[in-house]
PDB file of N, CA and C in Angstrom:
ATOM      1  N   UNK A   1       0.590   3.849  30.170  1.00  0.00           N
ATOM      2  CA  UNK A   1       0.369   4.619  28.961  1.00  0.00           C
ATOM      3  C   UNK A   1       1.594   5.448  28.614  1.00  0.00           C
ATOM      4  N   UNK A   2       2.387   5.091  29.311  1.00  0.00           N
ATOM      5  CA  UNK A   2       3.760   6.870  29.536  1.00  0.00           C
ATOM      6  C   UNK A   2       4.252   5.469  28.369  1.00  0.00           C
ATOM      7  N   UNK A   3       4.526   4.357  28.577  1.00  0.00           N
ATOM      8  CA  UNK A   3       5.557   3.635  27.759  1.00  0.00           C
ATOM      9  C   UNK A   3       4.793   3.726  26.401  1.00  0.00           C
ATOM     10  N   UNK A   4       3.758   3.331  26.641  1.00  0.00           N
ATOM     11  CA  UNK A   4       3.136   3.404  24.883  1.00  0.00           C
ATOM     12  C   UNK A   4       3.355   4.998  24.340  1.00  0.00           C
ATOM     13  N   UNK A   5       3.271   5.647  24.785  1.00  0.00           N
ATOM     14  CA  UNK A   5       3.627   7.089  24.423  1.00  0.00           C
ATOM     15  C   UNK A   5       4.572   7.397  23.712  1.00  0.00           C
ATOM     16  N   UNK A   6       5.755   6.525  24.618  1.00  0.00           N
ATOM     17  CA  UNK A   6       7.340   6.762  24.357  1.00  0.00           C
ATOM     18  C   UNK A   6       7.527   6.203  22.962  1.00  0.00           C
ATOM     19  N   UNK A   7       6.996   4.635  22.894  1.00  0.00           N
ATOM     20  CA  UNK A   7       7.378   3.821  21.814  1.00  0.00           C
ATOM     21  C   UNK A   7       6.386   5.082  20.609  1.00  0.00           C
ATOM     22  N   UNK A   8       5.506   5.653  20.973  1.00  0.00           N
ATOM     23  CA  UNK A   8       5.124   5.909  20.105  1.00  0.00           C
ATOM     24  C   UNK A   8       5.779   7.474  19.032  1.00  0.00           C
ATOM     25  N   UNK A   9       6.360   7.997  19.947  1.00  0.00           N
ATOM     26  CA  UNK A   9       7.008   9.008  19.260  1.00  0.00           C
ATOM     27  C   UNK A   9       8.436   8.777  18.823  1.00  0.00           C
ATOM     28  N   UNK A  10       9.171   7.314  19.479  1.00  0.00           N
ATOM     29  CA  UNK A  10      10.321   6.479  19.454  1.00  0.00           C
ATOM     30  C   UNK A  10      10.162   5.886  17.791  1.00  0.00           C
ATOM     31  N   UNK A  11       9.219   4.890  18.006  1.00  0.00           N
ATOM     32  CA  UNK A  11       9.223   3.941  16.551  1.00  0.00           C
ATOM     33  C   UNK A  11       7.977   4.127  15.884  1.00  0.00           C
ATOM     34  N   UNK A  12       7.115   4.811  16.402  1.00  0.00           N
ATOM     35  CA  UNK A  12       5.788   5.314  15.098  1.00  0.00           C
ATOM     36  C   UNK A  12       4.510   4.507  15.566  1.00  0.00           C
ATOM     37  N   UNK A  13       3.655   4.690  15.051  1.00  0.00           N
ATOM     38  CA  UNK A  13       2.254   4.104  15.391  1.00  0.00           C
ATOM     39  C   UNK A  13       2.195   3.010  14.439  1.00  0.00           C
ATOM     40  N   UNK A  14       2.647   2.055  13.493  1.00  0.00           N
ATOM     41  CA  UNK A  14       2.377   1.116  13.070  1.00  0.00           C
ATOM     42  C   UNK A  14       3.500   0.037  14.517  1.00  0.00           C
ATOM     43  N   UNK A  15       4.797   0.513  14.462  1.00  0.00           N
ATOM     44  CA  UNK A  15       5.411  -0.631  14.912  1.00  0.00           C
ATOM     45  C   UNK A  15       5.087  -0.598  16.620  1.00  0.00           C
ATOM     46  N   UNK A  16       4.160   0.683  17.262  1.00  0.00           N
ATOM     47  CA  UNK A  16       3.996   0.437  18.277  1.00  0.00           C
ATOM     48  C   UNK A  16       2.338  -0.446  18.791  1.00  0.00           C
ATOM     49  N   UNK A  17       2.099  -0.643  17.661  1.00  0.00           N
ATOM     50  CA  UNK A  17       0.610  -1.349  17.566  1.00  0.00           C
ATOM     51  C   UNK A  17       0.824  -2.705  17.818  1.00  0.00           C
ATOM     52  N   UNK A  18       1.825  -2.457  16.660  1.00  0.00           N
ATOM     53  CA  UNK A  18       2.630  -4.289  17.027  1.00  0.00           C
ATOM     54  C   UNK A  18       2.819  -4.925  18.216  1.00  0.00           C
ATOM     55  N   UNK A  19       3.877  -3.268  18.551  1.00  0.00           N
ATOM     56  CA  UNK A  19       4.552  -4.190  20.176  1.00  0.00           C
ATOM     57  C   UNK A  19       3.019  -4.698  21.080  1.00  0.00           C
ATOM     58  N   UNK A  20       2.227  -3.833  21.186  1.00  0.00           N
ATOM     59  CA  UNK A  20       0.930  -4.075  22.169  1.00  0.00           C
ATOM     60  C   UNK A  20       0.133  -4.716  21.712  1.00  0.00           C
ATOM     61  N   UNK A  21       0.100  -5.394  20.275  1.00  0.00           N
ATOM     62  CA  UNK A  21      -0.507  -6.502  20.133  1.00  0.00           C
ATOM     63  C   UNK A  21       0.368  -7.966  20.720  1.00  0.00           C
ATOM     64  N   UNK A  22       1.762  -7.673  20.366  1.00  0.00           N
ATOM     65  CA  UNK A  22       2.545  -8.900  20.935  1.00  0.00           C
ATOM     66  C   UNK A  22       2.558  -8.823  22.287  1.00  0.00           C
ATOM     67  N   UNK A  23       2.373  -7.562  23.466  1.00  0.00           N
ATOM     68  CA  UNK A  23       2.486  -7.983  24.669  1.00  0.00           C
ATOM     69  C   UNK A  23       1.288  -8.002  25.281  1.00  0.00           C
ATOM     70  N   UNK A  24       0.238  -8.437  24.418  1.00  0.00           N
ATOM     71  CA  UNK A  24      -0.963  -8.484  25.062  1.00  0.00           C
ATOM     72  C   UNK A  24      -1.164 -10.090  25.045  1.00  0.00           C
ATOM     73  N   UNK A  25      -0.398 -10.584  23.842  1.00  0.00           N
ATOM     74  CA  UNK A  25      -0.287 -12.252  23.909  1.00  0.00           C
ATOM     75  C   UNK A  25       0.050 -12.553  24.968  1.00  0.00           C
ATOM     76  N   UNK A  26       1.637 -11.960  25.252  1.00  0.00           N
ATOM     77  CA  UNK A  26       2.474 -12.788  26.533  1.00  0.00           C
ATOM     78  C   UNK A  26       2.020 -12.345  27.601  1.00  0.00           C
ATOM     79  N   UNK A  27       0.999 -11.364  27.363  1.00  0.00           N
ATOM     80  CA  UNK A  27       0.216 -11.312  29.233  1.00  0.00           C
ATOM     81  C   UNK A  27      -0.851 -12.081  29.211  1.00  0.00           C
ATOM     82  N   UNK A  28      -1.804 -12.061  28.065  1.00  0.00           N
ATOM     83  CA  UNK A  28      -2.773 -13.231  28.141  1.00  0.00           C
ATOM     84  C   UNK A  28      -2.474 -14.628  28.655  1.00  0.00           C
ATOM     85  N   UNK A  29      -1.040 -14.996  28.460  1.00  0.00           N
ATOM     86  CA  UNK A  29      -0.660 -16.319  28.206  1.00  0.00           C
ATOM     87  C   UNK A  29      -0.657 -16.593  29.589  1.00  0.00           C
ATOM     88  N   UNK A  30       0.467 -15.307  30.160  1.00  0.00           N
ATOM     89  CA  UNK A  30       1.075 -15.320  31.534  1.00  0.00           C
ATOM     90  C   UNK A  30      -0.182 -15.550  32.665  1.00  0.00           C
ATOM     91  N   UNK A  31      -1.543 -14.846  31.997  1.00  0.00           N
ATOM     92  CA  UNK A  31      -2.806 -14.886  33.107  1.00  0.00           C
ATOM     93  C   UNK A  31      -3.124 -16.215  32.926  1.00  0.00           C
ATOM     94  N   UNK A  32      -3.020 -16.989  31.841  1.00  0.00           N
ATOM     95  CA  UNK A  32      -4.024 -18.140  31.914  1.00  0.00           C
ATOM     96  C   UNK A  32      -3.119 -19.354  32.167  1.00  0.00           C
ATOM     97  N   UNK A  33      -1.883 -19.241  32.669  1.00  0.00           N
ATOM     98  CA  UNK A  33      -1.099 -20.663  33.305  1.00  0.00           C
ATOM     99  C   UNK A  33      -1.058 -20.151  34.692  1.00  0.00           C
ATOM    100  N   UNK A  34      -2.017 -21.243  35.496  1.00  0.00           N
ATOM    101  CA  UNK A  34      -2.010 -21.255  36.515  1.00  0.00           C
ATOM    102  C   UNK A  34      -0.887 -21.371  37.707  1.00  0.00           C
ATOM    103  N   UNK A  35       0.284 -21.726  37.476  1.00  0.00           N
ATOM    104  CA  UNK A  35       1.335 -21.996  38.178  1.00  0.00           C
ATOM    105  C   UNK A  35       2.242 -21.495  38.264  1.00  0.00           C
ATOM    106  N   UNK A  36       2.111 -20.015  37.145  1.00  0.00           N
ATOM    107  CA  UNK A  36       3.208 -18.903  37.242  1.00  0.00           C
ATOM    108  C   UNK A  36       2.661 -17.790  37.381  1.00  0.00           C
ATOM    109  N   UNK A  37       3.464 -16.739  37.634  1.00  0.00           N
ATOM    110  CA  UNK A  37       3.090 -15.481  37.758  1.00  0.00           C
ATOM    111  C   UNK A  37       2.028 -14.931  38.806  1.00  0.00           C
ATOM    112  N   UNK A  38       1.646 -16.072  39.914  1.00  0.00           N
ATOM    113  CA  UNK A  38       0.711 -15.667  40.921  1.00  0.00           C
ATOM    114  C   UNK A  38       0.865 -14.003  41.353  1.00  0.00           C
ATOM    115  N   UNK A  39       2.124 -13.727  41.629  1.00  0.00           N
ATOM    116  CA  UNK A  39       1.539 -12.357  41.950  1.00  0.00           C
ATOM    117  C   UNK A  39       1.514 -11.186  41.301  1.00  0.00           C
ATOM    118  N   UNK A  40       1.926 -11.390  40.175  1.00  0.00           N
ATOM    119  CA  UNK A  40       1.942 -10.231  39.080  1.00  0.00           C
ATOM    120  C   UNK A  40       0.232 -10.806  38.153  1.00  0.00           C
ATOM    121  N   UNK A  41      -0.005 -11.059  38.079  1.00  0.00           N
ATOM    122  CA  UNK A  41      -1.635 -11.378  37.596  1.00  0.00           C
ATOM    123  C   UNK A  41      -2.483 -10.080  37.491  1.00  0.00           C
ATOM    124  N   UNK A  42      -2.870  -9.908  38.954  1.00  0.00           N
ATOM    125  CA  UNK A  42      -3.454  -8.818  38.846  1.00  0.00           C
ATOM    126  C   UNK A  42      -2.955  -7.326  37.990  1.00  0.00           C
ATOM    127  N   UNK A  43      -1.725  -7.302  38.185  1.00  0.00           N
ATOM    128  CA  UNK A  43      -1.116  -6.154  37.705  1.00  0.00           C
ATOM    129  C   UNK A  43      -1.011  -6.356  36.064  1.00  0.00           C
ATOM    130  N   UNK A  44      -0.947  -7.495  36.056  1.00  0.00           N
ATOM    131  CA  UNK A  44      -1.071  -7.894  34.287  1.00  0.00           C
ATOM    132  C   UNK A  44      -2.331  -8.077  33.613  1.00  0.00           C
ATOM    133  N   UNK A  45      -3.325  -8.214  34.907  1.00  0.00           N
ATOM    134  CA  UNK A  45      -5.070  -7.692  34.155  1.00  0.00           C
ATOM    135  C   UNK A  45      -4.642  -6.478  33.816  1.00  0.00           C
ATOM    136  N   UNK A  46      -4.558  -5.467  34.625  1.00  0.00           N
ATOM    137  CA  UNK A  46      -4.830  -4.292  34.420  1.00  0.00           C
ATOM    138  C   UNK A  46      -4.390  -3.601  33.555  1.00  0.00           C
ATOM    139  N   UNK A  47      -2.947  -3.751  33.133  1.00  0.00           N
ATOM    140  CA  UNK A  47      -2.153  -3.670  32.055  1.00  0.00           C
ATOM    141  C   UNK A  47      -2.541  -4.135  30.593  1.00  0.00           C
ATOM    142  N   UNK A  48      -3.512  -5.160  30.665  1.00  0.00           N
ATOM    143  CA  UNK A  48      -4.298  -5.377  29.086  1.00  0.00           C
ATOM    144  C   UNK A  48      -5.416  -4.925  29.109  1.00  0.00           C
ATOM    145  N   UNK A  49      -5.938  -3.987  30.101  1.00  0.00           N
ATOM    146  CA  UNK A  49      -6.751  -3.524  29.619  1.00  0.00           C
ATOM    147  C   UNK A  49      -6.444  -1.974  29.006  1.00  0.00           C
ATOM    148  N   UNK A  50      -5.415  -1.531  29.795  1.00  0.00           N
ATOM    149  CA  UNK A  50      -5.151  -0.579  29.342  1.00  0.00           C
ATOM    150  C   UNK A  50      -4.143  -0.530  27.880  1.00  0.00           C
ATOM    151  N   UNK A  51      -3.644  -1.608  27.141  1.00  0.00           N
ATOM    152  CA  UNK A  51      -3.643  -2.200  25.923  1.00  0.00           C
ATOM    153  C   UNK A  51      -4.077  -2.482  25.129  1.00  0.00           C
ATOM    154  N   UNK A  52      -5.864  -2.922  25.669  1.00  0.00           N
ATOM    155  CA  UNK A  52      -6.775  -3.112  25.082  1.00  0.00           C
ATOM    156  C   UNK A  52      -7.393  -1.901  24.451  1.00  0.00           C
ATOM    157  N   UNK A  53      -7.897  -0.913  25.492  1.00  0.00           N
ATOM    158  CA  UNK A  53      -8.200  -0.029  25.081  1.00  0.00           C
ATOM    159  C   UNK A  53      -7.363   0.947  23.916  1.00  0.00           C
ATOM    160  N   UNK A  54      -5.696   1.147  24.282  1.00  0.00           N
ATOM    161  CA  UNK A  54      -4.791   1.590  22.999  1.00  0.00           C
ATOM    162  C   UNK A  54      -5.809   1.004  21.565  1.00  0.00           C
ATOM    163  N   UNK A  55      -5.436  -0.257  21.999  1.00  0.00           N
ATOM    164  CA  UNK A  55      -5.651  -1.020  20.351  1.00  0.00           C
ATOM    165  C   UNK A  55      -7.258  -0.486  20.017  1.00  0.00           C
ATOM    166  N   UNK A  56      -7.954  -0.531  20.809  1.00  0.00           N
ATOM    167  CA  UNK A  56      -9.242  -0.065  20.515  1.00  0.00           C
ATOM    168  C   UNK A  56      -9.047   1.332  19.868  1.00  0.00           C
ATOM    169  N   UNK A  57      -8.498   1.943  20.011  1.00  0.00           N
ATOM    170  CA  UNK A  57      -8.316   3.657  19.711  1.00  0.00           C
ATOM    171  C   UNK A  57      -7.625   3.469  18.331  1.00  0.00           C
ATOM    172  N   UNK A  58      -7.035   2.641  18.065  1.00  0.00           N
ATOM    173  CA  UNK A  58      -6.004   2.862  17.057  1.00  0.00           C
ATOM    174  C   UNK A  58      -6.520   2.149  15.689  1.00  0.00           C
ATOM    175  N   UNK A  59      -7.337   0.978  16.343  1.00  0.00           N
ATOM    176  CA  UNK A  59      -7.626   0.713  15.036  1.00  0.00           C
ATOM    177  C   UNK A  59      -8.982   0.342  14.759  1.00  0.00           C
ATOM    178  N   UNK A  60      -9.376   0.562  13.714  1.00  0.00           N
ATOM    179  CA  UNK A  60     -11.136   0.840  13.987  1.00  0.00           C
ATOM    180  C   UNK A  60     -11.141  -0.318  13.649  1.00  0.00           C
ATOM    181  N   UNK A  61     -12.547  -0.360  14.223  1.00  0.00           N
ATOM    182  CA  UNK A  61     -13.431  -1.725  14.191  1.00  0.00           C
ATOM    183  C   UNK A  61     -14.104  -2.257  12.677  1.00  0.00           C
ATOM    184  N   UNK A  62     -14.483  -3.480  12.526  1.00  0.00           N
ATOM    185  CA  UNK A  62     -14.642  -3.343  10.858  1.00  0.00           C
ATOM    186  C   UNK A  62     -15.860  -3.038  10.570  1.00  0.00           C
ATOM    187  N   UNK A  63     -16.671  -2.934  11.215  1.00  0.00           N
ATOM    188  CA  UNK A  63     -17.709  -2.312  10.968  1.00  0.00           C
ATOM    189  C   UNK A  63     -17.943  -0.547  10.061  1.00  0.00           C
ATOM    190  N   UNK A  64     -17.082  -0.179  11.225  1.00  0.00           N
ATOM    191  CA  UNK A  64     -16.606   1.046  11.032  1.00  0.00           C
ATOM    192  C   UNK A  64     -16.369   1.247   9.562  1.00  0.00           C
ATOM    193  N   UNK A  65     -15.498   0.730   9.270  1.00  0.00           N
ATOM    194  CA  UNK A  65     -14.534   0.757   8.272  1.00  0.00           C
ATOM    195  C   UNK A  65     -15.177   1.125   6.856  1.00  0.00           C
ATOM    196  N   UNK A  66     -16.522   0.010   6.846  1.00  0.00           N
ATOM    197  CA  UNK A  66     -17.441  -0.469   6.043  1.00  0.00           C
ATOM    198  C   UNK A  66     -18.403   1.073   5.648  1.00  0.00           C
ATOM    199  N   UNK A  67     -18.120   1.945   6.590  1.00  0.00           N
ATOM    200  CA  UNK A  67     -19.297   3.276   6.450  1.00  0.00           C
ATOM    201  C   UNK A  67     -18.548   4.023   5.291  1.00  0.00           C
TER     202      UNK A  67
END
């Protein structure tokens, strides 16, 4: 969270939404090929979730939106 922090007072809350939407791809990707990244895996679950949750905070759900 210290890096999302940084980017965030660095380049702003639109372009840091970005970055953690784009590095939530290349960790998704990285978890689901079986033949790389064996031991960083775990550490790269944990890391989208705590990405996940950012993005959850930042941008409402559409439901939401709709009230």
């Amino acid at each position: 969270m210290d890096r999302i922090s940084l980017l965030e007072k660095r380049d702003g809350i639109d372009a840091t939404i970005s970055w953690v939407k784009r590095t939530v791809g290349v960790y998704e990707a990285a978890i689901a090929d079986p033949d790389r990244y064996g031991m960083y895996k775990e550490k790269m679950a944990q890391e989208l979730e705590v990405l996940r949750n950012y993005l959850a905070s930042r941008i409402p759900h559409p439901s939401e939106s709709s009230r």
